[in-house]
N, C-alpha and C. Protein backbone atom coordinates (compact mmCIF):
# COMPACT_ATOMS: atom_id res chain seq x y z
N UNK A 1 -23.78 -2.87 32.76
CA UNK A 1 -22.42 -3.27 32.43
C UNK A 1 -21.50 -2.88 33.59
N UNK A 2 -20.34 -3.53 34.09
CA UNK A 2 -19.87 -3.65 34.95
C UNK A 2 -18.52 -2.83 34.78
N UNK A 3 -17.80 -2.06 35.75
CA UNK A 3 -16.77 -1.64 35.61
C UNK A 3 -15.41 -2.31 35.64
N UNK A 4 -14.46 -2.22 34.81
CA UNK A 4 -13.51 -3.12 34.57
C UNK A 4 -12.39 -3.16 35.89
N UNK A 5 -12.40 -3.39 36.94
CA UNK A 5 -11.60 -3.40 37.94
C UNK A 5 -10.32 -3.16 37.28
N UNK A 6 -9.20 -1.65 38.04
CA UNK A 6 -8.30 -1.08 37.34
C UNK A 6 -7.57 -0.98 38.85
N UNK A 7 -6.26 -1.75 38.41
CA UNK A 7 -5.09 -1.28 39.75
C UNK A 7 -4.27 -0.20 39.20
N UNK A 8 -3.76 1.26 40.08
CA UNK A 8 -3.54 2.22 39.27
C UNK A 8 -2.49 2.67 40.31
N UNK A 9 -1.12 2.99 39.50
CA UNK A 9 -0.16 3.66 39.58
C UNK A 9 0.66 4.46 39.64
N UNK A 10 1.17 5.36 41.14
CA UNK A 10 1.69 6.80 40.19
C UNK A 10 3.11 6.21 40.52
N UNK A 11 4.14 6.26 39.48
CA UNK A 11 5.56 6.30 40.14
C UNK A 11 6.26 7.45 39.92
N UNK A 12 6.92 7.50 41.20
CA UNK A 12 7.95 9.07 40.82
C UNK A 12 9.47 8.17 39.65
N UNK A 13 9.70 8.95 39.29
CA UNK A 13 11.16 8.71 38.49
C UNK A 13 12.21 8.28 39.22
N UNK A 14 12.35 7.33 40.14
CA UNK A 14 13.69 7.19 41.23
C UNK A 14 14.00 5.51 40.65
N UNK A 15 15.55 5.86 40.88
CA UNK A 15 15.98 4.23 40.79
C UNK A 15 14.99 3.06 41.40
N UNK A 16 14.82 2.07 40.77
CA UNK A 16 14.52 0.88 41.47
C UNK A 16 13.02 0.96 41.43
N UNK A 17 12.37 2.36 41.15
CA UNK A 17 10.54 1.94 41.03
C UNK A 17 10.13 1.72 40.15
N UNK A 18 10.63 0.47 39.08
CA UNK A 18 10.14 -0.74 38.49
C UNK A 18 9.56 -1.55 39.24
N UNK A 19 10.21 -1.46 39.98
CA UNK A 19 9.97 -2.85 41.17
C UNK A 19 8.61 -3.27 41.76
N UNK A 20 8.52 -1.84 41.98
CA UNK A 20 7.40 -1.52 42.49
C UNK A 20 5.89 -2.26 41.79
N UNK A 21 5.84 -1.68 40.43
CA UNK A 21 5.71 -2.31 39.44
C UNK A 21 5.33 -4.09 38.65
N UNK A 22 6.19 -4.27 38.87
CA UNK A 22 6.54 -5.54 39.04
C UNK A 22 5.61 -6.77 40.27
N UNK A 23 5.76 -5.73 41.12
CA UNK A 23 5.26 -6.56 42.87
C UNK A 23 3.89 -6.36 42.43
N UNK A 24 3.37 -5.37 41.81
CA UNK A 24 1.68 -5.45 41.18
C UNK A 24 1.30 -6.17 40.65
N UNK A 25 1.94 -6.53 39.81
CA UNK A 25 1.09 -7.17 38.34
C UNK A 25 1.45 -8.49 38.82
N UNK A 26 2.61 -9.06 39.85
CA UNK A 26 2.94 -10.68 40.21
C UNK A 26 1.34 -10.60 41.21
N UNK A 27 0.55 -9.50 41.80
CA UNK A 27 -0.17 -9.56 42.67
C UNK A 27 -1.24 -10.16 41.47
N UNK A 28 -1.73 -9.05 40.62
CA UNK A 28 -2.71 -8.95 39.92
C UNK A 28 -2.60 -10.31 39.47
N UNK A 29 -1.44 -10.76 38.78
CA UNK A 29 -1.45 -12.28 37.86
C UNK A 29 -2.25 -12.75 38.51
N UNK A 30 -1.43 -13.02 40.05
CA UNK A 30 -1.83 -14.37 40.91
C UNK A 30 -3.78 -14.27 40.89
N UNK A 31 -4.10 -12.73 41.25
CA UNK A 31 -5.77 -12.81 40.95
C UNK A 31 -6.21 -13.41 40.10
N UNK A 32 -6.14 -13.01 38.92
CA UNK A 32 -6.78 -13.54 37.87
C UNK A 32 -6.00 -15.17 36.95
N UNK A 33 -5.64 -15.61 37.91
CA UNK A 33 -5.03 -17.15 37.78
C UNK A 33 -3.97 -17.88 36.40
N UNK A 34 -2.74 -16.35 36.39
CA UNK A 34 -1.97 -16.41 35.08
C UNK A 34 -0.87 -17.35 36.02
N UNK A 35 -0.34 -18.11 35.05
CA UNK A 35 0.50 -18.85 35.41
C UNK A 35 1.50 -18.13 36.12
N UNK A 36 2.90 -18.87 36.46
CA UNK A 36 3.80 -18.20 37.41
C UNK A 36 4.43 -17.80 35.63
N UNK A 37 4.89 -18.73 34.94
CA UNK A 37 5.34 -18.43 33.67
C UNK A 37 5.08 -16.96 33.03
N UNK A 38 3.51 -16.99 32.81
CA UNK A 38 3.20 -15.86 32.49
C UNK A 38 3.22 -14.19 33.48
N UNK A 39 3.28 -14.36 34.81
CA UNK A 39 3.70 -13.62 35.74
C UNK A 39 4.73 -13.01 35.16
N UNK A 40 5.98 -13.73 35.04
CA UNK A 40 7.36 -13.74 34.87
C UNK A 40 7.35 -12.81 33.16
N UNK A 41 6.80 -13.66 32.58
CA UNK A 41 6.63 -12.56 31.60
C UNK A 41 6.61 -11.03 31.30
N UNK A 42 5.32 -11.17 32.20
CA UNK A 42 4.53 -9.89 32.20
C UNK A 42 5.49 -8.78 33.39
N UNK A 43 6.64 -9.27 34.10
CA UNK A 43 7.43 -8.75 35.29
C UNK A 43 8.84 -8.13 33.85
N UNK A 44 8.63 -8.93 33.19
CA UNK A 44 10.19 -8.70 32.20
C UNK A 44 9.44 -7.63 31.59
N UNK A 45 8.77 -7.86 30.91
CA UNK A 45 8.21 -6.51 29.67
C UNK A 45 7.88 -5.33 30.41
N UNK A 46 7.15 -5.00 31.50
CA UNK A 46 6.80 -4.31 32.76
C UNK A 46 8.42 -3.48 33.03
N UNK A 47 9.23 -4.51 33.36
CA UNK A 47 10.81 -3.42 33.78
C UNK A 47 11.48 -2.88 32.60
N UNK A 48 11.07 -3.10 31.29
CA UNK A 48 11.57 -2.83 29.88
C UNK A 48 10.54 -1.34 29.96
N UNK A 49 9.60 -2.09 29.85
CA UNK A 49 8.37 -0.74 29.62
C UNK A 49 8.63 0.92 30.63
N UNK A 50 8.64 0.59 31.92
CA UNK A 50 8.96 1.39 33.03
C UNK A 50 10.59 2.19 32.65
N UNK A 51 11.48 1.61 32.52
CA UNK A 51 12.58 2.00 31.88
C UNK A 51 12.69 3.01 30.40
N UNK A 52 12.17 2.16 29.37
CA UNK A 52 12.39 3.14 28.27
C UNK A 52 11.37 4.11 29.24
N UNK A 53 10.27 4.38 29.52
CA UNK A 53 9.93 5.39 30.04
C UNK A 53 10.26 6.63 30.89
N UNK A 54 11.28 5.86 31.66
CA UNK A 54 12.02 6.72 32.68
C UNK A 54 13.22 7.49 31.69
N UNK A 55 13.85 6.94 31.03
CA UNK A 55 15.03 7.18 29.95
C UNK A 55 14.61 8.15 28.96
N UNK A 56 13.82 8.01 27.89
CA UNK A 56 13.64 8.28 26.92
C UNK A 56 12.32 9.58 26.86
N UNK A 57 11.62 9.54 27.53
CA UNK A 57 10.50 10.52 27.68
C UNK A 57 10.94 12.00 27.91
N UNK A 58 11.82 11.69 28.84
CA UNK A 58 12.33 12.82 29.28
C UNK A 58 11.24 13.48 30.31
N UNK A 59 10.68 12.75 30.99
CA UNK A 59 9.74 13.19 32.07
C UNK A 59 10.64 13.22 33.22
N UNK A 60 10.35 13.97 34.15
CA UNK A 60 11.42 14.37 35.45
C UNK A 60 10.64 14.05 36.42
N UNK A 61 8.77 14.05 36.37
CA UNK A 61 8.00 13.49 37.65
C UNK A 61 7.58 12.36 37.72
N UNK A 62 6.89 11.87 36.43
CA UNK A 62 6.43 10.38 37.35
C UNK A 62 5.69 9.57 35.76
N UNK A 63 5.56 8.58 35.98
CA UNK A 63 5.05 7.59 34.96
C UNK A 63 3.65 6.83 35.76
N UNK A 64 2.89 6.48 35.10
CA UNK A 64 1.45 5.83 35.71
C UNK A 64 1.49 4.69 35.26
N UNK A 65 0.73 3.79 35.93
CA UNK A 65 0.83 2.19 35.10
C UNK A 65 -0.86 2.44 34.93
N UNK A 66 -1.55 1.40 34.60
CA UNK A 66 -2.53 0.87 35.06
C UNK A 66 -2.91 0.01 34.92
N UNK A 67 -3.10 -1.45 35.82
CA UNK A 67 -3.69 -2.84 35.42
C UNK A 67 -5.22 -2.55 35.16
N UNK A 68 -5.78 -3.37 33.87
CA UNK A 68 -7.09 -3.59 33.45
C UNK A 68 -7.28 -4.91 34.09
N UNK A 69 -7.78 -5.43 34.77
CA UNK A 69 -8.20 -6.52 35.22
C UNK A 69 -9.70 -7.30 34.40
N UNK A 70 -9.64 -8.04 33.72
CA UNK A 70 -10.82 -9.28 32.89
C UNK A 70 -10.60 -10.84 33.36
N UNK A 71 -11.70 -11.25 33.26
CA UNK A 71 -11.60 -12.77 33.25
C UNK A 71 -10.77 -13.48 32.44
N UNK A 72 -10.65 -13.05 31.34
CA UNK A 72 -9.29 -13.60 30.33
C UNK A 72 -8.02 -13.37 30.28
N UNK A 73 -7.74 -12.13 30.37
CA UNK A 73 -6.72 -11.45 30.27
C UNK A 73 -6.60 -10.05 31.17
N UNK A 74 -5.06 -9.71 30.95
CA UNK A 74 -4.64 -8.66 31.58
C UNK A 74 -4.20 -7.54 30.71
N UNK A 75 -4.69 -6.05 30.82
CA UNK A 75 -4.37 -5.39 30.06
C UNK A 75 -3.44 -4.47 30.79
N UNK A 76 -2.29 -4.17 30.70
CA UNK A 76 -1.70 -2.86 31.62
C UNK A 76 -1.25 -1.82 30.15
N UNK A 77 -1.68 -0.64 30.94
CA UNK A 77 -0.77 0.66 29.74
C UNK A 77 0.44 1.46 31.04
N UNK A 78 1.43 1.60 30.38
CA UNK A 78 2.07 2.57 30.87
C UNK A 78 2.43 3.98 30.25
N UNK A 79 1.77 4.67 30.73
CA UNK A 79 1.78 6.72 30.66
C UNK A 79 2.75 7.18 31.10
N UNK A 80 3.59 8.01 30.02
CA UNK A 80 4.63 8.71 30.53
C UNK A 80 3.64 10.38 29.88
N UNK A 81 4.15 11.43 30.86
CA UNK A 81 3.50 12.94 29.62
C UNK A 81 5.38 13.38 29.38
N UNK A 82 5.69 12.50 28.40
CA UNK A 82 7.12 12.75 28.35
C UNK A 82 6.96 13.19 26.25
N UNK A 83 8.01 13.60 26.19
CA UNK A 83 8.24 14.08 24.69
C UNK A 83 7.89 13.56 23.58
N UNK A 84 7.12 11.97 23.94
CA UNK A 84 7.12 11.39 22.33
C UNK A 84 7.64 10.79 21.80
N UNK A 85 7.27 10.08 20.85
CA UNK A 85 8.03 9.30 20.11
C UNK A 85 7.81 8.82 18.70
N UNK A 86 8.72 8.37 17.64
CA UNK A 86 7.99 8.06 16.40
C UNK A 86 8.30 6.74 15.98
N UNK A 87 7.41 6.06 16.39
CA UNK A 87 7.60 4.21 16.22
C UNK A 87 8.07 4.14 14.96
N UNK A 88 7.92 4.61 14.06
CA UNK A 88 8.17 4.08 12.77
C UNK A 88 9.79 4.74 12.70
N UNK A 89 10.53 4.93 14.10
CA UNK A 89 12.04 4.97 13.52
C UNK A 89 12.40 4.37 14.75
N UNK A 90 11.95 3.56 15.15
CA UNK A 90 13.19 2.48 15.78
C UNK A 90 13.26 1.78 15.00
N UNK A 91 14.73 1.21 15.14
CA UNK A 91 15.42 0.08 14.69
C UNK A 91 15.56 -1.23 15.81
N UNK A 92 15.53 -2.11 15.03
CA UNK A 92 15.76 -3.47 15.89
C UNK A 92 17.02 -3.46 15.67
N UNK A 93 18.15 -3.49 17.22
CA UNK A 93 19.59 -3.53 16.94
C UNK A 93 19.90 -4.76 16.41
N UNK A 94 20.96 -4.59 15.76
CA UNK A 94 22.01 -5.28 14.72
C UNK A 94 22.79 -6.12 15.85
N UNK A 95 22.18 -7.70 16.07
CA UNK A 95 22.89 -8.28 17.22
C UNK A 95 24.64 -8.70 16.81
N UNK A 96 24.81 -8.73 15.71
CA UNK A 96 26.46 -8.89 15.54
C UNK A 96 27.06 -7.12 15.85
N UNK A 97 26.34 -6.34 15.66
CA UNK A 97 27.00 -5.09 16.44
C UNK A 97 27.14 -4.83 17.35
N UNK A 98 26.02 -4.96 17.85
CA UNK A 98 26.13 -5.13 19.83
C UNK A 98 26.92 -6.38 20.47
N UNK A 99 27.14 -7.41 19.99
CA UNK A 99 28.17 -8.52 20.52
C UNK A 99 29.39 -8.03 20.10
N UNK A 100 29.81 -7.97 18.99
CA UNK A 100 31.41 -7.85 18.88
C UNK A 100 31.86 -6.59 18.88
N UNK A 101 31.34 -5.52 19.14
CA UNK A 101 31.74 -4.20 19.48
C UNK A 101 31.70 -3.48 20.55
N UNK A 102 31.98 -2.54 20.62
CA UNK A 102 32.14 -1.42 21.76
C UNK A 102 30.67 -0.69 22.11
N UNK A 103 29.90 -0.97 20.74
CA UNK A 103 28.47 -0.32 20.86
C UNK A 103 27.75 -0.62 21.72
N UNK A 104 27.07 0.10 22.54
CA UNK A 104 26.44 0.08 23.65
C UNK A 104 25.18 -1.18 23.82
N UNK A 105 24.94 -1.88 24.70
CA UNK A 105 24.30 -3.62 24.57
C UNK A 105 22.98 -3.18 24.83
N UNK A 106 21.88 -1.85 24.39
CA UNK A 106 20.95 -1.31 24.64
C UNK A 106 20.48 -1.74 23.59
N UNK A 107 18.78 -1.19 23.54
CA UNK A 107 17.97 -0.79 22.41
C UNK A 107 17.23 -2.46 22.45
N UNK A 108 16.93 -3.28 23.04
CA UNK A 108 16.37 -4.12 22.78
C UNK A 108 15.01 -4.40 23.30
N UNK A 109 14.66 -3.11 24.39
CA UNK A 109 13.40 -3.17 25.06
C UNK A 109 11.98 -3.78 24.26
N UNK A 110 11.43 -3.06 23.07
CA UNK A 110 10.47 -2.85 22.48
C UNK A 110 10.79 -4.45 22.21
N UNK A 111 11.32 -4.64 21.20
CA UNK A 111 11.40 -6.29 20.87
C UNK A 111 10.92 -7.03 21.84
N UNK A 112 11.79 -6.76 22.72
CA UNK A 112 11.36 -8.01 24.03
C UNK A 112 10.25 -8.03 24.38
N UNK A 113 9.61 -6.92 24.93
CA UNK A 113 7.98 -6.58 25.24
C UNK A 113 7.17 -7.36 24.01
N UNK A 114 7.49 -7.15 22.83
CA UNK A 114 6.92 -7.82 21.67
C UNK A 114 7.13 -9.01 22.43
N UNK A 115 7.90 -9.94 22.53
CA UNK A 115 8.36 -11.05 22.48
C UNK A 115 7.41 -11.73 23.74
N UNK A 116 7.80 -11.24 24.64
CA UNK A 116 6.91 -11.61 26.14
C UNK A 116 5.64 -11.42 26.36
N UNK A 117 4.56 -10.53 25.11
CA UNK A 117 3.21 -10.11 25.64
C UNK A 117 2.54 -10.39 24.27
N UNK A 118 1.25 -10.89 24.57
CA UNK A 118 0.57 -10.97 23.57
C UNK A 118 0.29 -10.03 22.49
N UNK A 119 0.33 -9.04 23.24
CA UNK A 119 -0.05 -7.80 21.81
C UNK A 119 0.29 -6.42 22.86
N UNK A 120 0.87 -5.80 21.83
CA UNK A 120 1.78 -4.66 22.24
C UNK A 120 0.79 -3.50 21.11
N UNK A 121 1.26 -1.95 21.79
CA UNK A 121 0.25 -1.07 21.14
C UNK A 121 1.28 0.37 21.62
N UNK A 122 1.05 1.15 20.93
CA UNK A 122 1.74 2.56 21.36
C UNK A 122 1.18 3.47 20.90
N UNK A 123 1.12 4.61 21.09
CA UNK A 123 0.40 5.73 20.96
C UNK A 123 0.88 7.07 21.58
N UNK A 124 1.47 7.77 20.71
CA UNK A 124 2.52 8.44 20.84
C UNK A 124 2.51 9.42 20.90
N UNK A 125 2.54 11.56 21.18
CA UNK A 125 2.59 12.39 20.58
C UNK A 125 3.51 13.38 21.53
N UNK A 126 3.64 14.33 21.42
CA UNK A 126 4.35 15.64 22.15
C UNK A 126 4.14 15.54 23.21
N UNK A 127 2.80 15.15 23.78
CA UNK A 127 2.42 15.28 25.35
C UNK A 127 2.53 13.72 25.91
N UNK A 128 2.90 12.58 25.37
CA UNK A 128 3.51 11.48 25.87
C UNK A 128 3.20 10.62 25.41
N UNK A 129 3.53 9.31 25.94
CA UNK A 129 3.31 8.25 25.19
C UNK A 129 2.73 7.38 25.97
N UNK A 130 1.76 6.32 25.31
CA UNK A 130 0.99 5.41 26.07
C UNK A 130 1.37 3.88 25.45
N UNK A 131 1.66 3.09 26.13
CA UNK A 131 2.26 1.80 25.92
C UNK A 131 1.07 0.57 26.47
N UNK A 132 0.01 0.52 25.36
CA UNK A 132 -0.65 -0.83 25.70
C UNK A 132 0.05 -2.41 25.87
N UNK A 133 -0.10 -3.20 26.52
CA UNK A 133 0.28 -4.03 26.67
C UNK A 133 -0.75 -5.32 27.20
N UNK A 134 -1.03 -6.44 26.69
CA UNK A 134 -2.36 -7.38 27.07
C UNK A 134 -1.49 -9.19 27.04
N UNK A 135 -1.36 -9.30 27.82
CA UNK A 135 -1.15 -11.00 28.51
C UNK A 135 -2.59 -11.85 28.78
N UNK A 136 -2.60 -12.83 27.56
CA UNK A 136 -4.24 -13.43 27.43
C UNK A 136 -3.67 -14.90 28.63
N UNK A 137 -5.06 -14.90 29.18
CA UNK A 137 -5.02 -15.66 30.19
C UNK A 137 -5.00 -17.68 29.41
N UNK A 138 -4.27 -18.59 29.58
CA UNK A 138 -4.88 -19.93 28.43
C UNK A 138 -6.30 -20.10 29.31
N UNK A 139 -7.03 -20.40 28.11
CA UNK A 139 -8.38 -21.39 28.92
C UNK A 139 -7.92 -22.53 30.15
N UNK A 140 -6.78 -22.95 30.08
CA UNK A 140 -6.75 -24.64 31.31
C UNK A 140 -5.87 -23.67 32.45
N UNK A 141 -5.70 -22.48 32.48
CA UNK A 141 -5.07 -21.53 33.67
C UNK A 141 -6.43 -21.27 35.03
């Protein structure tokens, strides 16, 4: 059995190394023959993912990505060893609150990642959180 070819990531916590990020997985797509569409995808949920991570973890050194590379699909997780989290208390913001108020136009990451990736996964505890994420390749790609 063959080893799953893995592109692997350390980022420090500094403005702008999403990007970084980002310039991978448009690499990786183009390998494994995901559309530009799906690229684009996988670049939006990727700067959502990298973000709540940098924000919310409360990690001060660094976050890891890692692309899973398959003939079908693409699997990336992003590792924070940041504080945790308890999925079962986010809320999906209240879009008439965030439009007509003063309330801050945040909190929509997780949704979106839902929205842009085939199947989303989390796994959570005191010592950090791991954010599966898998973009299936179409058969005519």
């Amino acid at each position: 059995m063959s080893k799953t070819p893995t592109v692997e990531l350390k980022l420090p916590v500094l403005k702008n190394m999403e990007l970084v990020a980002t310039q991978t997985s448009e690499v990786v797509s183009k390998h494994i023959g995901l559309s530009d569409d799906k690229s684009a995808e996988i670049s939006m949920a990727l700067i959502e993912a990298c973000i709540n991570a940098f924000e919310h973890s409360e990690t001060k050194l660094e976050i890891y990505i890692h692309f899973m590379i398959s003939d079908d699909e693409l699997t990336i997780k992003v590792i924070d060893k940041g504080k945790g989290f308890d999925a079962s208390k986010i809320k999906i913001p209240e879009i008439d609150n965030k439009i007509n108020t003063s309330e801050r136009k945040r909190g929509w990451g997780i949704m979106l990642i839902k929205e842009l990736m085939d199947s989303v996964d989390f796994e959570s505890n005191d010592k950090g959180t791991t954010l599966t994420m898998v973009k299936k390749k179409e058969k005519n790609e």
